[in-house]
Protein backbone atom coordinates (compact mmCIF):
# COMPACT_ATOMS: atom_id res chain seq x y z
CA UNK A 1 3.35 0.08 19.85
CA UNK A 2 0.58 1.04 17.88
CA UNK A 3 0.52 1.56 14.11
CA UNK A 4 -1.74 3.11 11.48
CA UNK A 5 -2.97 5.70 14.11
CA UNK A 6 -3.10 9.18 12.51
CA UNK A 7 -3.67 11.84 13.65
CA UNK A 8 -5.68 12.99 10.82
CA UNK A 9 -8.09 10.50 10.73
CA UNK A 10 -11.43 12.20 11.29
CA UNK A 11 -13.88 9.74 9.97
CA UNK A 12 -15.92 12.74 8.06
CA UNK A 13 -18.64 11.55 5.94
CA UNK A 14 -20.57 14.31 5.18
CA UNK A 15 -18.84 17.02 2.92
CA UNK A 16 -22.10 19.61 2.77
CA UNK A 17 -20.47 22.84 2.64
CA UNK A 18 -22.82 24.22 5.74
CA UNK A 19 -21.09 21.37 8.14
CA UNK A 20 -18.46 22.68 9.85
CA UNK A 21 -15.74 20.22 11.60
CA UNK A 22 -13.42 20.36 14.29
CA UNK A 23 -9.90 19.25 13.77
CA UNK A 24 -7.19 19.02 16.77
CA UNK A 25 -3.90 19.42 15.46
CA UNK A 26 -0.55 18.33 16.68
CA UNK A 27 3.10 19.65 16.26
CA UNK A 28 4.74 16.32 14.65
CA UNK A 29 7.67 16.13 17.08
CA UNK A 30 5.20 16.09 20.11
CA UNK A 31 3.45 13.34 18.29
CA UNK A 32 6.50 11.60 17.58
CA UNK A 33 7.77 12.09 21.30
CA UNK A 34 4.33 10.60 22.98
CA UNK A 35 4.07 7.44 20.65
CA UNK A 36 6.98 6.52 18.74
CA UNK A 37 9.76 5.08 21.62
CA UNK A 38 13.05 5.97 21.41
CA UNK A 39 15.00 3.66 19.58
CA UNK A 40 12.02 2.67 17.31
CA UNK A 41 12.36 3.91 13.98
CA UNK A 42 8.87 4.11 11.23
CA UNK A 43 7.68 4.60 7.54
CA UNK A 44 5.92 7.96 6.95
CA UNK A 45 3.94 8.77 4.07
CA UNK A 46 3.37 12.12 3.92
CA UNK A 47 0.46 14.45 2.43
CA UNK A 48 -0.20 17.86 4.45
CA UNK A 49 -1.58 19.73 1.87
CA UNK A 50 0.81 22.43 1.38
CA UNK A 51 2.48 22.06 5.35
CA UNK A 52 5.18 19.63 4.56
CA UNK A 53 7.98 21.61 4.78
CA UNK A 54 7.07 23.67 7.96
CA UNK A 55 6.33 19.22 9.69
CA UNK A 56 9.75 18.21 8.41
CA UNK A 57 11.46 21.18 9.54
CA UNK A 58 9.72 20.88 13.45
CA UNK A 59 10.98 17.18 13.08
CA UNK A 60 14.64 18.61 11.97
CA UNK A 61 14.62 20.99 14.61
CA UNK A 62 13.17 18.18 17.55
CA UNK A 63 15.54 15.76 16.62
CA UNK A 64 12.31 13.38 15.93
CA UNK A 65 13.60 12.88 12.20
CA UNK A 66 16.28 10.51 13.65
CA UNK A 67 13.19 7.97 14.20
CA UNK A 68 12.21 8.10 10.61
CA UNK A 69 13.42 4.95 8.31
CA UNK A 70 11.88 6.13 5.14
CA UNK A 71 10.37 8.99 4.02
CA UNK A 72 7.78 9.71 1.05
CA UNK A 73 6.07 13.00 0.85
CA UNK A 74 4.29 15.06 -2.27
CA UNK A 75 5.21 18.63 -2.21
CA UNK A 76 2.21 20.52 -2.28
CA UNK A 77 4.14 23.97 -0.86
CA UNK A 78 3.18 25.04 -4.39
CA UNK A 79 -0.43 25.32 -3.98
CA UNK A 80 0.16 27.65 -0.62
CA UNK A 81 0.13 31.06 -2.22
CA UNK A 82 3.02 32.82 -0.80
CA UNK A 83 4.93 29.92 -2.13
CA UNK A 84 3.36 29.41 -5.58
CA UNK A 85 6.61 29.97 -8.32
């Protein structure tokens, strides 16, 4: 098993506005299903910048939320506009 491996992890250095970086994203459940084995259970801290309701809810909906022990997350679904109070 391998821990500390994110997925965002991008090792970006330089933050000049004319560099532009690719990012691969994955759903959450099909990162939980390739590299968390059944039966193993983990420690998420979470901050998605505004996505952190739509990654729990694909983790609800996968079933991958039964291999989460704990669970700390900062809401920032406020700073997405269509969900700003």
């Amino acid at each position: 098993m391998r821990f500390g491996r994110g997925v965002g992890r991008l090792g970006k250095v330089d933050l000049a506005r004319n560099v532009t970086t690719q990012c691969d994203f994955v759903k959450a459940s099909n990162w939980f299903g390739e590299y968390i084995p059944e039966g193993e259970q983990v420690i998420v801290k979470m901050n998605c910048e505004g996505s952190e309701v739509a990654i729990l809810n694909d983790l609800i909906d996968s079933g991958e939320i039964t291999k989460i022990k704990a669970l700390r997350f900062e809401m920032d679904i406020s700073r997405v506009p269509d969900h700003a109070d």
